[in-house]
Protein backbone atom coordinates (compact mmCIF):
# COMPACT_ATOMS: atom_id res chain seq x y z
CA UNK A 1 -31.06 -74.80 -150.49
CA UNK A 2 -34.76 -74.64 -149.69
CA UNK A 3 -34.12 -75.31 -145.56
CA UNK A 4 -31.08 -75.81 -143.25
CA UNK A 5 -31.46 -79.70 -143.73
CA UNK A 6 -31.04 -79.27 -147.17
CA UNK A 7 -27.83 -77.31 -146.63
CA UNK A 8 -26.51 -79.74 -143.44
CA UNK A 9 -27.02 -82.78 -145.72
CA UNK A 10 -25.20 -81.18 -148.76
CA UNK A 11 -22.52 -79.82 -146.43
CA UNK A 12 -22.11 -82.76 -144.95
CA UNK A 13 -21.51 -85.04 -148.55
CA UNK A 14 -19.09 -81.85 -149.39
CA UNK A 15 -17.17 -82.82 -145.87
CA UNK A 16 -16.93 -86.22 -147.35
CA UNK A 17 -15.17 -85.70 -150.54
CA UNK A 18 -12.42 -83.79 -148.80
CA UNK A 19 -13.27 -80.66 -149.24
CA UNK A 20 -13.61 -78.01 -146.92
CA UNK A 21 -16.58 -76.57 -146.06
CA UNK A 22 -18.45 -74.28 -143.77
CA UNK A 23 -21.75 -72.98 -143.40
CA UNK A 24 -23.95 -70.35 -141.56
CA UNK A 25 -27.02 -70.32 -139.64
CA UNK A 26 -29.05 -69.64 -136.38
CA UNK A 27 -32.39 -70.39 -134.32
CA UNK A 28 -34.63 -72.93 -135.86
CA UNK A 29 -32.48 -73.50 -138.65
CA UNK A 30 -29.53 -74.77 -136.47
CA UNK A 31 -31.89 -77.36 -135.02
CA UNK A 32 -32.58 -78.82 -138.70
CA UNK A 33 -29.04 -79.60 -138.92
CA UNK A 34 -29.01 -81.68 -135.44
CA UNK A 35 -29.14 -85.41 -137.86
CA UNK A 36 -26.29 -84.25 -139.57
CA UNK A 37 -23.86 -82.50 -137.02
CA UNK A 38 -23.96 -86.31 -135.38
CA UNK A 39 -23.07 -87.69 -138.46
CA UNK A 40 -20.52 -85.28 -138.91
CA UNK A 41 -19.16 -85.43 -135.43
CA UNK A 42 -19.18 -88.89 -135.28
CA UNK A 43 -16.85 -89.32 -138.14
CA UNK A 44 -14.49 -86.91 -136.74
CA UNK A 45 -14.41 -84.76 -139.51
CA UNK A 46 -13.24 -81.03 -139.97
CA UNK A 47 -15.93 -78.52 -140.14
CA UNK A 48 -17.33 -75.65 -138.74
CA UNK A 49 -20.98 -73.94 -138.37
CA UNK A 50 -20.79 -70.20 -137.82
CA UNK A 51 -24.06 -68.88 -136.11
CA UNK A 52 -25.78 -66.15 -135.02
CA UNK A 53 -26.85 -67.59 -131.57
CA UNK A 54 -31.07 -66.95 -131.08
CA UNK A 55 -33.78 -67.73 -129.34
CA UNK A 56 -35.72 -70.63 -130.69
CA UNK A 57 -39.25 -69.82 -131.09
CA UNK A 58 -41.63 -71.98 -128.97
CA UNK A 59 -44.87 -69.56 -130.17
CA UNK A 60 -44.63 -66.51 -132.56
CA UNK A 61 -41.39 -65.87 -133.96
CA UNK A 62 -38.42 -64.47 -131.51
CA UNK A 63 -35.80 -62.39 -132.34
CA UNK A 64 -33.88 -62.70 -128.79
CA UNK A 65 -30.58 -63.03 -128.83
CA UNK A 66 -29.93 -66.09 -126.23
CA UNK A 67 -28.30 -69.66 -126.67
CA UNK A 68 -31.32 -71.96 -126.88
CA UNK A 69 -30.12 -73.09 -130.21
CA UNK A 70 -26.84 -73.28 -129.41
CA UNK A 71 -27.63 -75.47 -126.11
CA UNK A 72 -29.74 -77.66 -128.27
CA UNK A 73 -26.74 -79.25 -130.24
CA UNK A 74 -24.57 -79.64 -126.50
CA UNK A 75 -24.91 -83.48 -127.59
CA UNK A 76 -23.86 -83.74 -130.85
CA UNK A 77 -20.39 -84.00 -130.26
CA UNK A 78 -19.49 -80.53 -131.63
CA UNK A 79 -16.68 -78.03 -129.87
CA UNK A 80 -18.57 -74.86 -129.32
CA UNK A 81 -16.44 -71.90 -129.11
CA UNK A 82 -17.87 -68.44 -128.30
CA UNK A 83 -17.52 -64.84 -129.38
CA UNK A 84 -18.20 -61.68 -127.72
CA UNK A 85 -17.57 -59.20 -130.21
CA UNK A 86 -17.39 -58.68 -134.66
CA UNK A 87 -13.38 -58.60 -133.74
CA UNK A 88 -13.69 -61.42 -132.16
CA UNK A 89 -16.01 -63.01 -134.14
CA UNK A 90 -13.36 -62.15 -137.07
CA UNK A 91 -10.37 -63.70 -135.11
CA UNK A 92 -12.28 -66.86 -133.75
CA UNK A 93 -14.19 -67.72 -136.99
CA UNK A 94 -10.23 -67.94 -138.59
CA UNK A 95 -9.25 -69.87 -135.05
CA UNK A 96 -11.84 -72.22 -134.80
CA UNK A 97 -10.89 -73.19 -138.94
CA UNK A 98 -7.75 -73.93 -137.46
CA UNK A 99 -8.43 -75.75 -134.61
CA UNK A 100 -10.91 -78.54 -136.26
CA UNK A 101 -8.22 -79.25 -138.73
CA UNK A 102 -6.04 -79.80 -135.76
CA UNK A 103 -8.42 -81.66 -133.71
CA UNK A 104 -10.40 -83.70 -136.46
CA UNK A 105 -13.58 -82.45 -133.95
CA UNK A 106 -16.16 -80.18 -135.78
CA UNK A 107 -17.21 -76.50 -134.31
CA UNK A 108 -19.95 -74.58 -133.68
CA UNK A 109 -18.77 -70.88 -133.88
CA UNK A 110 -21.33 -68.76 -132.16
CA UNK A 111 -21.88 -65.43 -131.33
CA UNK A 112 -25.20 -63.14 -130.11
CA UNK A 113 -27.61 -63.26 -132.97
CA UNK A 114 -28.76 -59.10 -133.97
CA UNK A 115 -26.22 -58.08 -131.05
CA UNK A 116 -22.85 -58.89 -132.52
CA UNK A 117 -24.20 -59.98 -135.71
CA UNK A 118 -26.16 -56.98 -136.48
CA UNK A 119 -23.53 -54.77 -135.00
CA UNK A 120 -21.19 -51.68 -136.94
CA UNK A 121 -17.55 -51.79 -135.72
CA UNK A 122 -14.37 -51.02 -137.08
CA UNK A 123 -11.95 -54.49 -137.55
CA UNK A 124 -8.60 -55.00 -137.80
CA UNK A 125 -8.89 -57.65 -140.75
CA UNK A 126 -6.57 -60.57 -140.78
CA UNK A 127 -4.39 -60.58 -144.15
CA UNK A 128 -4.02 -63.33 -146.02
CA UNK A 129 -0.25 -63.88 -144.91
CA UNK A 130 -1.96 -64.46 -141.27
CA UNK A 131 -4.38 -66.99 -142.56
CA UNK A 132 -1.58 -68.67 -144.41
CA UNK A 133 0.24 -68.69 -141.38
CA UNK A 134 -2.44 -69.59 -139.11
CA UNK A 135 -3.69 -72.87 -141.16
CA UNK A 136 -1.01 -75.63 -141.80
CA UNK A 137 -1.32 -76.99 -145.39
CA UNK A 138 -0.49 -80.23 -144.31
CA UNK A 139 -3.44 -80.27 -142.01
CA UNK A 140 -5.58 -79.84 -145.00
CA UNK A 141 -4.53 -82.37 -146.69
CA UNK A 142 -3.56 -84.92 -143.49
CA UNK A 143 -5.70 -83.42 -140.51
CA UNK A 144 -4.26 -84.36 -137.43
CA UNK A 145 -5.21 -84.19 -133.62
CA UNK A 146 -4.46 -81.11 -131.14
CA UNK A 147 -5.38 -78.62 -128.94
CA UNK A 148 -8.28 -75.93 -128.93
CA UNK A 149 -7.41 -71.83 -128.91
CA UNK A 150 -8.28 -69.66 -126.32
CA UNK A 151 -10.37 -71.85 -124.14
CA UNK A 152 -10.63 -69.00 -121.60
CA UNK A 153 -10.19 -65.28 -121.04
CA UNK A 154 -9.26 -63.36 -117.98
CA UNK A 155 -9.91 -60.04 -117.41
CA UNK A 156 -9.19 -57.56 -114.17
CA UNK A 157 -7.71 -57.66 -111.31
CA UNK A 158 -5.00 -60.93 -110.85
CA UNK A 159 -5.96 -60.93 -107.15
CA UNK A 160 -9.43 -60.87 -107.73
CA UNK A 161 -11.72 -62.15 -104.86
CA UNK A 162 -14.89 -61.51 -106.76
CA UNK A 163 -14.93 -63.16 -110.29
CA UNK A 164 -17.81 -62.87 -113.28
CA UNK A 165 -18.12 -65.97 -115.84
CA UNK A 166 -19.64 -65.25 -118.38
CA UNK A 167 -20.00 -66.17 -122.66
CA UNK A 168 -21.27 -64.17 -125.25
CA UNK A 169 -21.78 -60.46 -126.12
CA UNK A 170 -22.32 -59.47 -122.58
CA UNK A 171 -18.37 -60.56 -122.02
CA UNK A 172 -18.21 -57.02 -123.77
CA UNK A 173 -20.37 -55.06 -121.01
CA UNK A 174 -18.55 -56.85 -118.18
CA UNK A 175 -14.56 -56.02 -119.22
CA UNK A 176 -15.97 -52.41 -119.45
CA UNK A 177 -17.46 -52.51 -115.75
CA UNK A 178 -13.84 -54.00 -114.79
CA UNK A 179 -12.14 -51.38 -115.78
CA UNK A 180 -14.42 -48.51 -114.88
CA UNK A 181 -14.41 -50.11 -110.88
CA UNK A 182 -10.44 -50.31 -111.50
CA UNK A 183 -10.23 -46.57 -112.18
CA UNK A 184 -12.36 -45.70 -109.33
CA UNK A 185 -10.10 -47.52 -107.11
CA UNK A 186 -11.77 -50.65 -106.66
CA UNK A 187 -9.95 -53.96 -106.72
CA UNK A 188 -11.21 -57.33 -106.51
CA UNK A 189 -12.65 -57.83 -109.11
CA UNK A 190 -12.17 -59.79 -112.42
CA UNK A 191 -14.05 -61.19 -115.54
CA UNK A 192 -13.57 -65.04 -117.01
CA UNK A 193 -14.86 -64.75 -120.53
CA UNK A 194 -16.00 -68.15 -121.92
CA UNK A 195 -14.60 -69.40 -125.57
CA UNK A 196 -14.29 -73.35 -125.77
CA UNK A 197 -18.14 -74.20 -124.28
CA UNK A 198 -17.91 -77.88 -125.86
CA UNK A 199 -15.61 -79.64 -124.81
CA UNK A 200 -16.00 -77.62 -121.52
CA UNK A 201 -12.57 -78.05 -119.44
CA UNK A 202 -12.84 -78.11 -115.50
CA UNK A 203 -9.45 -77.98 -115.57
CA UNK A 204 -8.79 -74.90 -117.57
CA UNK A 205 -11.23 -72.89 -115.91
CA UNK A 206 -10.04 -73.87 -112.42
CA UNK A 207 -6.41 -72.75 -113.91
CA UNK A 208 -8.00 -69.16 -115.44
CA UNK A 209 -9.25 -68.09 -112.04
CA UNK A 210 -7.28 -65.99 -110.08
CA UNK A 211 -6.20 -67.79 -106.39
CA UNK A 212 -7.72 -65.26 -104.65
CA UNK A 213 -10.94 -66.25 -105.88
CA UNK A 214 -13.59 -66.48 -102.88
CA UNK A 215 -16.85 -65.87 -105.12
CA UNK A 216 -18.12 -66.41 -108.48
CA UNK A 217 -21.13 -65.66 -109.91
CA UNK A 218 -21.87 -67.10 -113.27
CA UNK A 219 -23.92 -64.70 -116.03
CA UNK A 220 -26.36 -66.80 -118.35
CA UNK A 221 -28.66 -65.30 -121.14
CA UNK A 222 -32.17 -66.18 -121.17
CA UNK A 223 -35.16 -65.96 -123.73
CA UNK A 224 -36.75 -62.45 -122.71
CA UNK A 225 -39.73 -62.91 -123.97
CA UNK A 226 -40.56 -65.99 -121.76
CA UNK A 227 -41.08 -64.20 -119.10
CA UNK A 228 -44.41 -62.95 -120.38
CA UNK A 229 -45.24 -66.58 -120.79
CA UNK A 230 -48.67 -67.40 -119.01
C-alpha cells in the first residue's frame, strides 16, 4: 500500500468479510492507522497489529526505541499486550491471535522497535500442532468472549520487599539483575514484567505482587533524544 492508512483501511474491509487478518507497523505509521483501529475496536472485531514500538518523530527522524506510538493509540479501544524478548515476541504474537478471537477486542502486539526487533536469538519455534492447539476453530468461525494471557509476570524473590514494574525489552535487563543479586545473597527483591497494558487490570497487578511488598518503583522508557531538546 502506498502508507499505513492505506493498509489500516484495507485491513480493516478484510476484518469485515470474515477473514482474518493482521498487519505490521511502528512510529509514524501506527499513528495513520488511529481512524481505523476505532473503527475496528468499536465493532468488536478480531484483529491484531504487531509493532515494533518507536519513538515518533516530533523533528528529524528518530530511531529510539520508546512507546510514544504505542501510548498514542491508549484510546482506541485496543488491548495492548507487551513483549520483552524475539521468544517472547514469538509466543505472544501466537497468544495475542488467540486471545482477540476469544475476547472479540482487537490487539496491539508491541515490542522495542531495533532492540527486540532488530535482535539475533535462537527460538524455540511453535509447531503447527501448538498453533492448532492453541486457536479453537470454532472461535474462527463463531468468536466468542474471554479472558486475556499472561496479563503479568513475576520474577524473584516471593517475599520480595523491593519490587521493579516494568514493560518492554528492559523486562530482559531487570530478570538478569534479579538473579545476579539472588546469587550474591541478596533477597528482597523481585521484577513484575508488564504484558496486558490495555485493558490495564488493578486487580491483577495488586494480585502479582508479592505481600511483602513495601516499595515499588515503576521503569518507563523515554524518547532519548528529547533530552537535547532546546
Amino acid at each position: 500500500m502506498q502508507s499505513e492508512a492505506g493498509a489500516a483501511g484495507t485491513v480493516h474491509g478484510a476484518l469485515q468479510t470474515g477473514a482474518l487478518t493482521t498487519t505490521f507497523t511502528a512510529s509514524q505509521g501506527l499513528l495513520l492507522m488511529i481512524p481505523n483501529m476505532f473503527k475496528i475496536a468499536g465493532e468488536l472485531t478480531p484483529a491484531v497489529f504487531h509493532v515494533a514500538a518507536r519513538a515518533v518523530a516530533t523533528q528529524a527522524l528518530s530511531i529510539f526505541g520508546d512507546h510514544s506510538d504505542v501510548m498514542s493509540v491508549r484510546s482506541t479501544g485496543f488491548a495492548l499486550l507487551s513483549s520483552s524478548s524475539v521468544q517472547e515476541a514469538h509466543d505472544m504474537a501466537a497468544i495475542a491471535h488467540a486471545a482477540t478471537l476469544r475476547a472479540r477486542v482487537p490487539f496491539v502486539h508491541f515490542f522495542d522497535g531495533f532492540r527486540t526487533s532488530h535482535e539475533v536469538a535462537k527460538i524455540r519455534l511453535l509447531s503447527d500442532d501448538d498453533l492448532r492447539s492453541l486457536v479453537d476453530d470454532r472461535l474462527v468461525l463463531a468468536p466468542a468472549h474471554g479472558p486475556p494471557l499472561r496479563l503479568f509476570d513475576v520474577f524473584g524473590d516471593p517475599n520480595a520487599e523491593r519490587v521493579l514494574v516494568v514493560m518492554g525489552s528492559a523486562a530482559e535487563t531487570a530478570r538478569e539483575t534479579v538473579d545476579f543479586l539472588a546469587a550474591r545473597g541478596e533477597r528482597g527483591v523481585a521484577v513484575v514484567q508488564v504484558h496486558l497494558f490495555r485493558p490495564f487490570s488493578a486487580e491483577h497487578l495488586l494480585a502479582a505482587l508479592p505481600r511483602t511488598t513495601k516499595r515499588i518503583a515503576e521503569l518507563v522508557v523515554q524518547d532519548l533524544d528529547r533530552r537535547y531538546d532546546s
